[in-house]
PDB file of N, CA and C in Angstrom:
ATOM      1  N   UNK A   1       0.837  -1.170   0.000  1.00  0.00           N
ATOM      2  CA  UNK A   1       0.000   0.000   0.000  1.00  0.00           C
ATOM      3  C   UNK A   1       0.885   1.237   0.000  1.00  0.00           C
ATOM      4  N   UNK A   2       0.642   2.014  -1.002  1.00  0.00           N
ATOM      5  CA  UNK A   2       1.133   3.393  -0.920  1.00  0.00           C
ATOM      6  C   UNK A   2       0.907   4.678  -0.130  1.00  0.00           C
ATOM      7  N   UNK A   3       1.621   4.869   1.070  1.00  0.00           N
ATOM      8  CA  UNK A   3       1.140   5.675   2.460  1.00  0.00           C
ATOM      9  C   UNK A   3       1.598   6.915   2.030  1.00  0.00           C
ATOM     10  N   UNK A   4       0.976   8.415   1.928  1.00  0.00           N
ATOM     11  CA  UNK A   4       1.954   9.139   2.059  1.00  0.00           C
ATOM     12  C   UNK A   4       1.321  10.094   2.767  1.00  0.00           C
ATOM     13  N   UNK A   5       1.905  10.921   3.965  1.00  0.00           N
ATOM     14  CA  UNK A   5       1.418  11.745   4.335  1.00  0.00           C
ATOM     15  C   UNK A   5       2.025  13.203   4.407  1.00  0.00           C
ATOM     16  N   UNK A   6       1.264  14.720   4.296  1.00  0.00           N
ATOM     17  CA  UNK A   6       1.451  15.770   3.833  1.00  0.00           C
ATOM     18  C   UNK A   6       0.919  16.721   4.441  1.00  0.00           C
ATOM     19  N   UNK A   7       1.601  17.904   4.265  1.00  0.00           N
ATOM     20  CA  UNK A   7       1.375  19.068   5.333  1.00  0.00           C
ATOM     21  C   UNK A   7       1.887  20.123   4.094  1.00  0.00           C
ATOM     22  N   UNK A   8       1.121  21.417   4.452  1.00  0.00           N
ATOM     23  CA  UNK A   8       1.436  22.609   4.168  1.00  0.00           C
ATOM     24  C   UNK A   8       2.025  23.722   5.282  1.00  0.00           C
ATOM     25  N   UNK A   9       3.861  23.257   5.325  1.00  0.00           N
ATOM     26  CA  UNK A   9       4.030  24.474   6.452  1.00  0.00           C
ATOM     27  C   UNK A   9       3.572  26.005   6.137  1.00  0.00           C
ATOM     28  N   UNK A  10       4.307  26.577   6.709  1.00  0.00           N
ATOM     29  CA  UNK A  10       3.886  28.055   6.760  1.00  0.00           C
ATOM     30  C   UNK A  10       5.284  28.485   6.460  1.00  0.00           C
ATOM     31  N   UNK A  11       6.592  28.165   6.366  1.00  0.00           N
ATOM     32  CA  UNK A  11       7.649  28.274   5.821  1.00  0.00           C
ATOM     33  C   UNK A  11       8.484  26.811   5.339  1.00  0.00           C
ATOM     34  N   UNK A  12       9.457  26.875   4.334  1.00  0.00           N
ATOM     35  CA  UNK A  12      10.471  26.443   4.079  1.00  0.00           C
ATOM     36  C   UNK A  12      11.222  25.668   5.321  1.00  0.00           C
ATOM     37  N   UNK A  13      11.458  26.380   6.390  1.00  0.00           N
ATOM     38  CA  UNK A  13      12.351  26.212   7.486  1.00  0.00           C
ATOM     39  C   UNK A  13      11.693  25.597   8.528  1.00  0.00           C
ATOM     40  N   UNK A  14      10.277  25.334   8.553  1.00  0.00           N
ATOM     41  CA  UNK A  14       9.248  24.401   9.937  1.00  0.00           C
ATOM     42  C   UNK A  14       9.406  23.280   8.890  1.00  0.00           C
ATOM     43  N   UNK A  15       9.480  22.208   9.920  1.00  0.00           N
ATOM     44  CA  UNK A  15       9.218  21.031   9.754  1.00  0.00           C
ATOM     45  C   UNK A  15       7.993  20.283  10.571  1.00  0.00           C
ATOM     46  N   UNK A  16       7.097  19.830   9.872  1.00  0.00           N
ATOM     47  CA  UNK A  16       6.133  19.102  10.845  1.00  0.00           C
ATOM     48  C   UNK A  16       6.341  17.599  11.692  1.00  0.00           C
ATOM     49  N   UNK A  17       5.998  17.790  13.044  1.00  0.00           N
ATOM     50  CA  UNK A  17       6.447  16.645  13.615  1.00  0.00           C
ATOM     51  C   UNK A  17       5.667  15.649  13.794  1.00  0.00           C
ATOM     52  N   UNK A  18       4.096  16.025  13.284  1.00  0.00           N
ATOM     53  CA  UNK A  18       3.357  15.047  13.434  1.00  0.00           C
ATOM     54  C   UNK A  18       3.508  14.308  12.174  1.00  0.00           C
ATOM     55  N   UNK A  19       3.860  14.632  10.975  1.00  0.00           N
ATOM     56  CA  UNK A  19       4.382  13.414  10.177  1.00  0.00           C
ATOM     57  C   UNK A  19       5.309  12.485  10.171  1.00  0.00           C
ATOM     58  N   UNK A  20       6.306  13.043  11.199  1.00  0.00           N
ATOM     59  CA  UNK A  20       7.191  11.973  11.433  1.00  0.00           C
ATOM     60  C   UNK A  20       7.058  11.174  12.453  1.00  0.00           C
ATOM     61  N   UNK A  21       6.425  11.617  13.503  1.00  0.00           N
ATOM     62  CA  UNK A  21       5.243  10.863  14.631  1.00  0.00           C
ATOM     63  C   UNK A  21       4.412   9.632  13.616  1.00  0.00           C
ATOM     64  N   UNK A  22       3.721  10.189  13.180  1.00  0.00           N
ATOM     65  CA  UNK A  22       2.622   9.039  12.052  1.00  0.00           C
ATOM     66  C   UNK A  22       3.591   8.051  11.579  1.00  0.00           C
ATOM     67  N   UNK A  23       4.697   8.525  10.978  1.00  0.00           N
ATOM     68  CA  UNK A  23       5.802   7.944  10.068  1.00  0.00           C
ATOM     69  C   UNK A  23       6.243   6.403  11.015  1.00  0.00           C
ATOM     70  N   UNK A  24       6.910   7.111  11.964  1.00  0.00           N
ATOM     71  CA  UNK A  24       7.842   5.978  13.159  1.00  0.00           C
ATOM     72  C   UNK A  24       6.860   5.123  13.566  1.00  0.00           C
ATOM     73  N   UNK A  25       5.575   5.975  14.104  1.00  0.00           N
ATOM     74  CA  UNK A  25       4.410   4.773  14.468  1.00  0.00           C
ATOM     75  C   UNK A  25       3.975   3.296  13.520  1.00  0.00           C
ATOM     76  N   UNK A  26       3.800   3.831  11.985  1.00  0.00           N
ATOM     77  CA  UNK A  26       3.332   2.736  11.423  1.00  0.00           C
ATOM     78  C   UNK A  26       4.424   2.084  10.926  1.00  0.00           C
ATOM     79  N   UNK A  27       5.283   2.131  10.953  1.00  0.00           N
ATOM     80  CA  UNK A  27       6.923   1.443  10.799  1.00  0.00           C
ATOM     81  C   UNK A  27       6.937  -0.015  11.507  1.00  0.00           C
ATOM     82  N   UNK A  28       7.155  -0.791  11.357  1.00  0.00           N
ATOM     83  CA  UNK A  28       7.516  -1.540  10.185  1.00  0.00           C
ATOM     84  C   UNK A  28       6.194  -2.309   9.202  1.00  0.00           C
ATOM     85  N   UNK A  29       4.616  -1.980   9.864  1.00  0.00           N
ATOM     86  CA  UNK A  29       3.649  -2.750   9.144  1.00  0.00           C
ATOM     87  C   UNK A  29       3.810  -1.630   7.790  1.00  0.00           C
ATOM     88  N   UNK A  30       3.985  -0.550   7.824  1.00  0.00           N
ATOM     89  CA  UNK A  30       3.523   0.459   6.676  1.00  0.00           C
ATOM     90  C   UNK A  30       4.663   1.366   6.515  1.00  0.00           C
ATOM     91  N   UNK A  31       4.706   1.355   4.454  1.00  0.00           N
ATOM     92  CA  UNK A  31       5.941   1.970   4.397  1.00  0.00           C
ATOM     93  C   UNK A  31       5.127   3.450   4.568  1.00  0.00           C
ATOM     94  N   UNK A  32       5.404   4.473   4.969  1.00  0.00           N
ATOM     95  CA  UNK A  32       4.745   6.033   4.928  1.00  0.00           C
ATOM     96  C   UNK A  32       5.938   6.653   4.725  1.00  0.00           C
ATOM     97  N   UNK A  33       5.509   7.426   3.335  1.00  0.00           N
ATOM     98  CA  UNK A  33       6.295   8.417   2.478  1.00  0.00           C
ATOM     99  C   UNK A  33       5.686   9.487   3.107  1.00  0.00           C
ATOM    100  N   UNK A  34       7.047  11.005   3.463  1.00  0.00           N
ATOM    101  CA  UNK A  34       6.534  11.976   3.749  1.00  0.00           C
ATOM    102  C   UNK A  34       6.621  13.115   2.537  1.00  0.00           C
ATOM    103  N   UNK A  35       6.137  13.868   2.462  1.00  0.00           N
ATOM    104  CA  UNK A  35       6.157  15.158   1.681  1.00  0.00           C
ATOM    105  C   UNK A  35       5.431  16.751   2.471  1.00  0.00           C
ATOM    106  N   UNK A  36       6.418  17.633   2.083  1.00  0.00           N
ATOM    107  CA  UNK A  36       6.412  18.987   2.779  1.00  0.00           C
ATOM    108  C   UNK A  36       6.348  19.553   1.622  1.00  0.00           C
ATOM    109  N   UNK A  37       5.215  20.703   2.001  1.00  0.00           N
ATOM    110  CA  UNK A  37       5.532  21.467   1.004  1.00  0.00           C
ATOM    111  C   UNK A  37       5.247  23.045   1.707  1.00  0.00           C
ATOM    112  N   UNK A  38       4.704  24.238   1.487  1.00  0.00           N
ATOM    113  CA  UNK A  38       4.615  25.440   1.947  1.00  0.00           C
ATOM    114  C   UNK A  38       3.208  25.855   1.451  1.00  0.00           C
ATOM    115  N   UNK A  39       2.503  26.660   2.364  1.00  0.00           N
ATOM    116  CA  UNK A  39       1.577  27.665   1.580  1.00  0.00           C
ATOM    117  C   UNK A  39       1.943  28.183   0.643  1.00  0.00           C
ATOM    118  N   UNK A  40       3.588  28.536   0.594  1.00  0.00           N
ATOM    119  CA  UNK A  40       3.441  29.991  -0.683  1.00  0.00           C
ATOM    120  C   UNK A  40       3.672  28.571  -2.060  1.00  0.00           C
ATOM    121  N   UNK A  41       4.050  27.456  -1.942  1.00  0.00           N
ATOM    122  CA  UNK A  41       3.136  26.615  -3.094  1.00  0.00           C
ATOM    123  C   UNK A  41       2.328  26.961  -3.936  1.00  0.00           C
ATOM    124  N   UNK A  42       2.444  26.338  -5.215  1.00  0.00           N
ATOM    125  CA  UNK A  42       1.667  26.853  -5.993  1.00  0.00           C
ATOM    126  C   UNK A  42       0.391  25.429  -5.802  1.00  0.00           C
ATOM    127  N   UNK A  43      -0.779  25.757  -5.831  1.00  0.00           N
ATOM    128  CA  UNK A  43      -1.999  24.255  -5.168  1.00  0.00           C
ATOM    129  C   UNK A  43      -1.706  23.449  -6.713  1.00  0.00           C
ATOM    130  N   UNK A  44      -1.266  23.820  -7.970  1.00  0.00           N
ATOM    131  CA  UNK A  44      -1.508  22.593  -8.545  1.00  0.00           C
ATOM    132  C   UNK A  44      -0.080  22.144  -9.127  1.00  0.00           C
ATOM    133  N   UNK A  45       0.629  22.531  -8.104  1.00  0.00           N
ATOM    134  CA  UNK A  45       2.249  21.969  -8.466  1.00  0.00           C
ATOM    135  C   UNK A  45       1.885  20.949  -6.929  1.00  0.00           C
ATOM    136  N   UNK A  46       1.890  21.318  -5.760  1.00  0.00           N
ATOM    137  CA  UNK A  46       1.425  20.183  -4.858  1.00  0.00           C
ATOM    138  C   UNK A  46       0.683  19.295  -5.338  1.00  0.00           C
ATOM    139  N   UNK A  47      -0.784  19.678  -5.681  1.00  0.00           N
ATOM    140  CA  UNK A  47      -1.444  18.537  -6.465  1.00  0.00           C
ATOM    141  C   UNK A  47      -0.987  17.211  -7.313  1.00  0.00           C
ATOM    142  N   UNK A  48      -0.406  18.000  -8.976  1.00  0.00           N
ATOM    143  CA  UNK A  48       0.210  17.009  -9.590  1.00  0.00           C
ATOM    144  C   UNK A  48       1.340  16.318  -8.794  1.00  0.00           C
ATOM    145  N   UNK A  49       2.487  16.965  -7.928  1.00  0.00           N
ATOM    146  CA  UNK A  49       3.216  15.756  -7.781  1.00  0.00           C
ATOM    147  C   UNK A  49       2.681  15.246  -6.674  1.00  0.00           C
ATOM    148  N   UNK A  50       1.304  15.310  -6.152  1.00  0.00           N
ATOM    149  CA  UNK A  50       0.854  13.734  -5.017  1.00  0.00           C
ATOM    150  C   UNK A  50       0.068  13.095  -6.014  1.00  0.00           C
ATOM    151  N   UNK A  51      -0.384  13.622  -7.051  1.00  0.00           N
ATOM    152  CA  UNK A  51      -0.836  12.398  -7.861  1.00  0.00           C
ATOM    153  C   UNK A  51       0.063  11.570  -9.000  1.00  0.00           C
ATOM    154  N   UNK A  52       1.067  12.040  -9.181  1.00  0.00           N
ATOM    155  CA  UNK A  52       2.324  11.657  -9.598  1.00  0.00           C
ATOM    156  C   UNK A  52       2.922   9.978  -9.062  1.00  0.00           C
ATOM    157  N   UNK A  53       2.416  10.255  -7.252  1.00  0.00           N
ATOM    158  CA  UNK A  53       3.339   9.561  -6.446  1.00  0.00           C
ATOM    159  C   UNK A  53       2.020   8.319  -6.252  1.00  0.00           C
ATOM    160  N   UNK A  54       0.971   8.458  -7.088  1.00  0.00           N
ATOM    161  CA  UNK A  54       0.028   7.104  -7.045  1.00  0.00           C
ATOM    162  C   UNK A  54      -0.165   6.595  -5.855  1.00  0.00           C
ATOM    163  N   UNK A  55      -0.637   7.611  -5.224  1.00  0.00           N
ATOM    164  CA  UNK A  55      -0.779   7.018  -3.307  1.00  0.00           C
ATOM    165  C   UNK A  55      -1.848   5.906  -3.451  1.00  0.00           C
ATOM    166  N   UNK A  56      -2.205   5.199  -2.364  1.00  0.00           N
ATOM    167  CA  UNK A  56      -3.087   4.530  -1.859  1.00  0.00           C
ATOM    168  C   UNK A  56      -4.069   5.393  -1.146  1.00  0.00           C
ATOM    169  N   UNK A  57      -3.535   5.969   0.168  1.00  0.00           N
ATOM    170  CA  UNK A  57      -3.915   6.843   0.939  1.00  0.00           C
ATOM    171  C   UNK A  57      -3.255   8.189   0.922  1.00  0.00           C
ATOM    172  N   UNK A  58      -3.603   9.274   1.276  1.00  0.00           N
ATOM    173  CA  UNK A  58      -3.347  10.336   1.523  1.00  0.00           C
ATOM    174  C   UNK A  58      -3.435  11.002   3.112  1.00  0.00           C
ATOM    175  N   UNK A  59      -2.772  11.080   3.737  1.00  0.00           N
ATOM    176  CA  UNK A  59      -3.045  11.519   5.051  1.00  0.00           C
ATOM    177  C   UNK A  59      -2.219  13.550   4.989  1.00  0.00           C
ATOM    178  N   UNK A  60      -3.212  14.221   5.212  1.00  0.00           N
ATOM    179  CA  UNK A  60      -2.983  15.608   5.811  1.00  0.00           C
ATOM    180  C   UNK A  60      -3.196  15.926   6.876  1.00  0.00           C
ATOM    181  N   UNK A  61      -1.788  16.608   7.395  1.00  0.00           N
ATOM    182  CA  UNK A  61      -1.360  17.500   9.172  1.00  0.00           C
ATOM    183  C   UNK A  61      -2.367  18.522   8.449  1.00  0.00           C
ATOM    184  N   UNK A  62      -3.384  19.095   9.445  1.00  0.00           N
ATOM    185  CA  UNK A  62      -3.701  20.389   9.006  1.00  0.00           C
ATOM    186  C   UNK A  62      -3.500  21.351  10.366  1.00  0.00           C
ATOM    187  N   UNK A  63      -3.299  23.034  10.125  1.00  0.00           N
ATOM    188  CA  UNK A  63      -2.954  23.665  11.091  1.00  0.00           C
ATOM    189  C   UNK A  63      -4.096  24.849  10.723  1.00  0.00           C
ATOM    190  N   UNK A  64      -4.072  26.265  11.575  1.00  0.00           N
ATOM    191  CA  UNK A  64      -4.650  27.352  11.955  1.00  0.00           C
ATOM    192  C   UNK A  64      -4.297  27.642  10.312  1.00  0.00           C
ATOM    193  N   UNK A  65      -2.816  27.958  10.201  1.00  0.00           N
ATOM    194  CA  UNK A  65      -2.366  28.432   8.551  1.00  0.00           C
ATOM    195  C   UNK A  65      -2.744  27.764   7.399  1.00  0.00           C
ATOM    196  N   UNK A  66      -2.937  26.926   7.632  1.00  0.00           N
ATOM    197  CA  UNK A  66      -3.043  25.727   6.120  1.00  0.00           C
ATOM    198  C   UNK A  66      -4.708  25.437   6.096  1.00  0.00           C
ATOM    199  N   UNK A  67      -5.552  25.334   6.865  1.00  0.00           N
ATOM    200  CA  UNK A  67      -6.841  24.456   6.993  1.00  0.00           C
ATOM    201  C   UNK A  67      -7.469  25.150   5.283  1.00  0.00           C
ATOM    202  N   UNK A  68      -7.341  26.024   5.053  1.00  0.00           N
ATOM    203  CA  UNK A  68      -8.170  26.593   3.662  1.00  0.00           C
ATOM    204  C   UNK A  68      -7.530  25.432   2.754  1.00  0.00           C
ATOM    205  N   UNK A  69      -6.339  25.685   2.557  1.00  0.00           N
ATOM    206  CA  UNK A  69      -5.579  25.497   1.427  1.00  0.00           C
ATOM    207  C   UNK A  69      -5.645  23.646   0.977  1.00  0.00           C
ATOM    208  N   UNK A  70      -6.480  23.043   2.336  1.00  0.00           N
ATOM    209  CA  UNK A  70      -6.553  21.913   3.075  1.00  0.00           C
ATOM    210  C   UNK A  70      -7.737  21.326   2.292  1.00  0.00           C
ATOM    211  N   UNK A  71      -8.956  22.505   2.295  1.00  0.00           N
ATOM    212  CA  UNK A  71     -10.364  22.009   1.894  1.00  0.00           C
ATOM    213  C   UNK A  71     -10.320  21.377   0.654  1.00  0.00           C
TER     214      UNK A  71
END
């Protein structure tokens, strides 16, 4: 199964820790691919490359900054 889970920081320089929390947890039943990307993203350059990456599932961190960009 193809796991990947994704967040929109609010900069370049935050890293989210609840994906790597999710990550270590389902280790070793599930491989989980992470991907970061930023608000100032463009939504259909994020888009194409998670559909690029032929997930199974999709899991999104959402925050106060990101929840729009989320819907």
């Amino acid at each position: 199964m193809n796991v990947i889970v994704t967040t929109l920081n609010a900069k370049y320089i935050h890293t989210c820790l609840a994906l790597r929390l999710l990550k270590a947890y389902s280790a070793p039943e599930f491989n989980v691919e992470m991907v970061e990307y930023t608000i100032k993203d463009p939504d259909l350059n994020v888009v194409s490359d998670l559909f690029g990456k032929k997930p199974d599932v999709i899991g999104f961190s959402c925050y106060i900054w990101n929840i729009e960009k989320n819907d």
